[in-house]
C-alpha atoms as a PDB file:
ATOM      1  CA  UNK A   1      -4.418  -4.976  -3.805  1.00  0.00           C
ATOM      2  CA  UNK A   2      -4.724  -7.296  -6.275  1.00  0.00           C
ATOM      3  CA  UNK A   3      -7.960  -9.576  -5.809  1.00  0.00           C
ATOM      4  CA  UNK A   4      -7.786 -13.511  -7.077  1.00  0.00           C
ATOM      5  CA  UNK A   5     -10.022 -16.348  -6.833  1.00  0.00           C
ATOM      6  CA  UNK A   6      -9.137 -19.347  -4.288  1.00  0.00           C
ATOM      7  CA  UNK A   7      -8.751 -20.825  -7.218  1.00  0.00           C
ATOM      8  CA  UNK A   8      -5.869 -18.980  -8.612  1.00  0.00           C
ATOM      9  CA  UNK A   9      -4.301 -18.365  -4.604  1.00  0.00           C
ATOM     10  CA  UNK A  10      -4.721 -22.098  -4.264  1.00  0.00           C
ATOM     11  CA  UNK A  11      -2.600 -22.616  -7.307  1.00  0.00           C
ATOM     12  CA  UNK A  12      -0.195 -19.757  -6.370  1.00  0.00           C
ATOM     13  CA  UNK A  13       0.297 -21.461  -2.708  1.00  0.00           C
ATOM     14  CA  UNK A  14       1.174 -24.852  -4.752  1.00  0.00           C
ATOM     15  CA  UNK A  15       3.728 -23.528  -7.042  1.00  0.00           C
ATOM     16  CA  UNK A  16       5.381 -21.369  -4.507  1.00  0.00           C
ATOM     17  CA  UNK A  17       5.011 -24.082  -1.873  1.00  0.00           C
ATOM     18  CA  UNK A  18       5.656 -27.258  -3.236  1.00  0.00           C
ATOM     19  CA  UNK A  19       5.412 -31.332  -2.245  1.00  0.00           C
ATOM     20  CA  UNK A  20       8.132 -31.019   0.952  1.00  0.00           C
ATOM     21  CA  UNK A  21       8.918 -34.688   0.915  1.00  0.00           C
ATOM     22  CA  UNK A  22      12.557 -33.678   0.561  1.00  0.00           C
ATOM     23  CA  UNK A  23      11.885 -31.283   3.757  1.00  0.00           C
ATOM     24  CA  UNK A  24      13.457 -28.058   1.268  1.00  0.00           C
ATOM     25  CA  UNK A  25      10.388 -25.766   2.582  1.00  0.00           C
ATOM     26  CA  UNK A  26      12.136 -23.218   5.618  1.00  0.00           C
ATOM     27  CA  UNK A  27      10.422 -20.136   7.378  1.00  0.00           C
ATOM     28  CA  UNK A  28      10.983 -17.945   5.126  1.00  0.00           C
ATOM     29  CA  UNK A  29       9.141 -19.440   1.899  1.00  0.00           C
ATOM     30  CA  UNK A  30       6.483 -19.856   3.883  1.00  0.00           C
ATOM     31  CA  UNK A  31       6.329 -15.934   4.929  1.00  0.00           C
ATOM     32  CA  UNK A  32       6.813 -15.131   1.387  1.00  0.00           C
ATOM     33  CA  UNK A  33       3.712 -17.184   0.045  1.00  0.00           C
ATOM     34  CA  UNK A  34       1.197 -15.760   2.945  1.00  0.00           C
ATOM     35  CA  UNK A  35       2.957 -12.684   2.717  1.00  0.00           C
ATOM     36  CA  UNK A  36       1.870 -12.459  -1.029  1.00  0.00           C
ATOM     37  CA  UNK A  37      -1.443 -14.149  -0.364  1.00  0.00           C
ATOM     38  CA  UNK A  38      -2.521 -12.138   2.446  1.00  0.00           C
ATOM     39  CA  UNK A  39      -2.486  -8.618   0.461  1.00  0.00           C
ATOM     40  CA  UNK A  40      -5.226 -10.596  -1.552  1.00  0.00           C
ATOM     41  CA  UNK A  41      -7.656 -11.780   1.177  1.00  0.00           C
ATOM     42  CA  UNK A  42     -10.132  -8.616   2.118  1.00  0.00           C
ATOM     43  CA  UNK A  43     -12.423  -9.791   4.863  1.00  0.00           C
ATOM     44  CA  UNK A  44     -14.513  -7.057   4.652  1.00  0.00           C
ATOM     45  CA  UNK A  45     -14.423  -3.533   3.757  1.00  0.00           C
ATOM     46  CA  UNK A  46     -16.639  -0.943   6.067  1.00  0.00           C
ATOM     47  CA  UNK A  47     -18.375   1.180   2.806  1.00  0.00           C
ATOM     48  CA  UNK A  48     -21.677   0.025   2.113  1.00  0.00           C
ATOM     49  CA  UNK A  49     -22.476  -0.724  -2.315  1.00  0.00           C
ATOM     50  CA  UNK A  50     -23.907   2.235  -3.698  1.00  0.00           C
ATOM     51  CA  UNK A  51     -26.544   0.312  -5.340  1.00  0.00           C
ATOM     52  CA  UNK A  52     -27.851  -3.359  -5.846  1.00  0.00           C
ATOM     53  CA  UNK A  53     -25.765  -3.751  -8.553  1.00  0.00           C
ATOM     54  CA  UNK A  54     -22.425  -1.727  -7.952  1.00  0.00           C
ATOM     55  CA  UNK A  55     -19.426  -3.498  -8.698  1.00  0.00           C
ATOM     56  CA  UNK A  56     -18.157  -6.920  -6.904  1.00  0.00           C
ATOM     57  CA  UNK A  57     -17.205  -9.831  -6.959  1.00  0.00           C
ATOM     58  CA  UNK A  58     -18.528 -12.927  -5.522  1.00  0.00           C
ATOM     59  CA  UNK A  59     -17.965 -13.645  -1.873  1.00  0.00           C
ATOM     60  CA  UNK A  60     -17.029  -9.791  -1.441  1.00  0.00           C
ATOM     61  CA  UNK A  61     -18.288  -8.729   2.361  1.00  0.00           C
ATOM     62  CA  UNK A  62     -18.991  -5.360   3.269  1.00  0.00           C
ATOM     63  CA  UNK A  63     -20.085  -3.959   6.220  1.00  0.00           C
ATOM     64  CA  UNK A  64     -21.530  -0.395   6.909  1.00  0.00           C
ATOM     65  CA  UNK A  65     -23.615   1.834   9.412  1.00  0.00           C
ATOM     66  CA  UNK A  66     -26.052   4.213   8.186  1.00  0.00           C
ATOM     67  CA  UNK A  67     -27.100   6.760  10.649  1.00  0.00           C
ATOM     68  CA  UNK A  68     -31.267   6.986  10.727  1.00  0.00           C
ATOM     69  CA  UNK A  69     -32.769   9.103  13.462  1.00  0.00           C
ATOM     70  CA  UNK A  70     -29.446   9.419  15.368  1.00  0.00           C
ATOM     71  CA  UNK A  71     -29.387   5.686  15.279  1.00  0.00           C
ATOM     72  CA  UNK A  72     -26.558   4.044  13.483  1.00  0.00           C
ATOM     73  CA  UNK A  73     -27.935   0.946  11.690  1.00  0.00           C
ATOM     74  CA  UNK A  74     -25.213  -1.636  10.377  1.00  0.00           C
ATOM     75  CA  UNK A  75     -25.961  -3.630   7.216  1.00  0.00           C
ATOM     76  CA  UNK A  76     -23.957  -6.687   6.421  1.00  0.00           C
ATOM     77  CA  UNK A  77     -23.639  -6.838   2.219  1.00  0.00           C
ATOM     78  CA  UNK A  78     -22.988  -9.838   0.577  1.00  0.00           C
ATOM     79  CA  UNK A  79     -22.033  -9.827  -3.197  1.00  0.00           C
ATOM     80  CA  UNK A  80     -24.109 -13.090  -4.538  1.00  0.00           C
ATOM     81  CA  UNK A  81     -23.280 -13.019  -8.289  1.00  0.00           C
ATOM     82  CA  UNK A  82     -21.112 -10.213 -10.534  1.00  0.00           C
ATOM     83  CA  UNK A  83     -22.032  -6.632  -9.694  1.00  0.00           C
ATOM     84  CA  UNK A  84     -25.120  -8.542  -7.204  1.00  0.00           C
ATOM     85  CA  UNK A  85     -25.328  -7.700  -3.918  1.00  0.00           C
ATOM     86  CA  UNK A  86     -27.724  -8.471  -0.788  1.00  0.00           C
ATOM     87  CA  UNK A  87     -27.766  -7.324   2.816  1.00  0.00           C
ATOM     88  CA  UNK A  88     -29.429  -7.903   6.261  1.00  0.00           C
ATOM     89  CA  UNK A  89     -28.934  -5.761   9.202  1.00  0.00           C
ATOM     90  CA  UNK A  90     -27.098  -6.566  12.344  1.00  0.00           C
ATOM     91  CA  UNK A  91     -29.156  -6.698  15.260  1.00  0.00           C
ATOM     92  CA  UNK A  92     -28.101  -6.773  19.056  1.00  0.00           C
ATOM     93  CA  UNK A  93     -28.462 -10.322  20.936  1.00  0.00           C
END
């Protein structure tokens, strides 16, 4: 997977989808582009970082369950800043 800013899949979406004024756009460009696009959007991934300060990118969501005391805790992780990364646990409501 190759990751890109929404910058750059912004600019990808206009080049490969352009002004359809002269209604030239069909089904199948637009299946390409989000084809294309979507191998690029991760939602989240389910390993937790190793550290504060393991790799990522900004915007990157993880989520992971640690098991303490036969209870599995889940952690939502948040990369705030290169290789910066915060969580917060997930609590029942």
């Amino acid at each position: 997977m190759t990751k890109r800013t929404k910058t750059e899949l912004a600019a990808q979406v206009t080049s490969n989808l352009p002004d359809n004024t002269a209604g030239l756009i069909g089904p199948d460009n637009i299946r390409a582009v989000f084809t294309d696009v979507g191998d690029s959007l991760v939602f989240w991934s389910d390993s937790a970082p190793s550290s504060i300060t393991d790799t990522g990118v900004v915007g990157e969501i993880k989520i992971a369950g640690t098991v303490i005391e036969s209870i599995t805790v889940y952690h939502l992780y948040v990369c705030v800043a290169t290789n910066v990364w915060r969580r917060t646990e997930l609590t029942s409501f």
